[in-house]
Protein backbone atom coordinates (compact mmCIF):
# COMPACT_ATOMS: atom_id res chain seq x y z
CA UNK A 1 44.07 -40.70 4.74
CA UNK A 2 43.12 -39.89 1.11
CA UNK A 3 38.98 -39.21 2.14
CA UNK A 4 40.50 -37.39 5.46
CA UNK A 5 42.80 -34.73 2.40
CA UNK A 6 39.18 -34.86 0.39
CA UNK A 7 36.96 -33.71 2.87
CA UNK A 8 39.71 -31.05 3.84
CA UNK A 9 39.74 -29.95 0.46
CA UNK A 10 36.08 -29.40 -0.31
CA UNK A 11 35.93 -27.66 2.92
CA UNK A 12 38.71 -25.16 1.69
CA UNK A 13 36.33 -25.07 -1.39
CA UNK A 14 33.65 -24.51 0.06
CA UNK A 15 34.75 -21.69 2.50
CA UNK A 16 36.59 -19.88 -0.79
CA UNK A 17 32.68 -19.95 -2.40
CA UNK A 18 31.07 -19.08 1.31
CA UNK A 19 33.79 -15.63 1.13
CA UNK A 20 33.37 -15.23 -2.82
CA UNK A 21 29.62 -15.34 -2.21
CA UNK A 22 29.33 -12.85 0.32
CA UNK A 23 31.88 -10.37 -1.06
CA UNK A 24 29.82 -10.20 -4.05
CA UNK A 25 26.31 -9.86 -2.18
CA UNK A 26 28.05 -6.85 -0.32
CA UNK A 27 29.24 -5.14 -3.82
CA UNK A 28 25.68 -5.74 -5.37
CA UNK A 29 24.11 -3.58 -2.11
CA UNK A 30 26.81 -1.03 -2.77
CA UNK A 31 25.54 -0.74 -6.21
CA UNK A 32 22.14 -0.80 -5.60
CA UNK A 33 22.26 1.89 -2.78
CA UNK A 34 24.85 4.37 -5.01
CA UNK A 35 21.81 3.85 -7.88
CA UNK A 36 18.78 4.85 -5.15
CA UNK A 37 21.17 7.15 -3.94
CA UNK A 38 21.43 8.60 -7.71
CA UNK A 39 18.19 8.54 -7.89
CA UNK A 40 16.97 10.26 -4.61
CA UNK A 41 19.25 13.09 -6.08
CA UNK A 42 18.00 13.51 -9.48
CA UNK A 43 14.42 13.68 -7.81
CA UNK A 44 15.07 16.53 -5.59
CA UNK A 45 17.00 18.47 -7.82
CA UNK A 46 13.89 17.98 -10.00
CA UNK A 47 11.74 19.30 -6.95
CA UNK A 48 9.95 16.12 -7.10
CA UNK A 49 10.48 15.06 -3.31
CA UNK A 50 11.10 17.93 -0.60
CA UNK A 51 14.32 18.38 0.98
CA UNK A 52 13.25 17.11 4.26
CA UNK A 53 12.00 14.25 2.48
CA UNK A 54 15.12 13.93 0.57
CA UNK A 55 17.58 13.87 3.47
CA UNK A 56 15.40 11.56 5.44
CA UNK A 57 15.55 8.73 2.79
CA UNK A 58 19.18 9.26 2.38
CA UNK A 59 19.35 9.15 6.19
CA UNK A 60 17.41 6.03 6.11
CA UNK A 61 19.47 4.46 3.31
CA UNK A 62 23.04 5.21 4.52
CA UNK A 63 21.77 3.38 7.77
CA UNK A 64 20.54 0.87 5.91
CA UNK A 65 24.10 0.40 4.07
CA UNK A 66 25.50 0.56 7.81
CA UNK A 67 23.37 -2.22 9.45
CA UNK A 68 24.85 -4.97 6.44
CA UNK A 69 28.27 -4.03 7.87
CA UNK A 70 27.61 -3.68 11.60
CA UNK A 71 26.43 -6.92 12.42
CA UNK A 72 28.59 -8.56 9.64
CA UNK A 73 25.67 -9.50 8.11
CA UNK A 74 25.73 -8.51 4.28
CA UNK A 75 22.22 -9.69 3.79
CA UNK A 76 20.98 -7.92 6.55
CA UNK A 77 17.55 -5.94 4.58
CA UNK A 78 17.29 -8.55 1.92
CA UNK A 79 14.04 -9.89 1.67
CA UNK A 80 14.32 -13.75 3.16
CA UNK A 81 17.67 -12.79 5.59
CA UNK A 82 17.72 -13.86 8.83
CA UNK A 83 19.57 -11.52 10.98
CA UNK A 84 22.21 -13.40 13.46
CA UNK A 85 19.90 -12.44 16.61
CA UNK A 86 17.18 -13.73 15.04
CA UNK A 87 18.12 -17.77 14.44
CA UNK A 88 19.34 -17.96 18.28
């Protein structure tokens, strides 16, 4: 009875750090796309990259931000992920 209540409480525990982990993976790739994002502005309004160029990569990196939350994957781009499709 009392290991039966342990194991159900480190799995609550466990799922709490499983959610905490992932919510804060997703918030770092907000961050880090609103920064290239930044970025990608600053360098056309310098006329460092061509328009074309410009809305291509921010084309590319909204898409990007999109595929994370399509296929409820929030590590979906990160070097070492394994998209769901991929481990069946």
């Amino acid at each position: 009875m009392i290991a039966e209540q342990l194991q159900q409480n480190r799995s609550r525990e466990r799922a709490k750090a499983v959610k905490f982990s992932r919510e804060q993976v997703e918030q770092s790739r907000k961050i880090v796309h609103d920064v290239q994002a930044l970025e990608l502005e600053r360098l056309a309004a310098l006329g460092q990259i061509p328009p074309a160029e410009y809305k291509a990569r921010i084309v590319a990196l909204e898409e990007d931000a999109d595929e994370g939350t399509r296929h409820d994957n929030p590590y979906q781009g990160w070097y070492g992920s394994v998209d769901r499709a991929e481990r069946r």
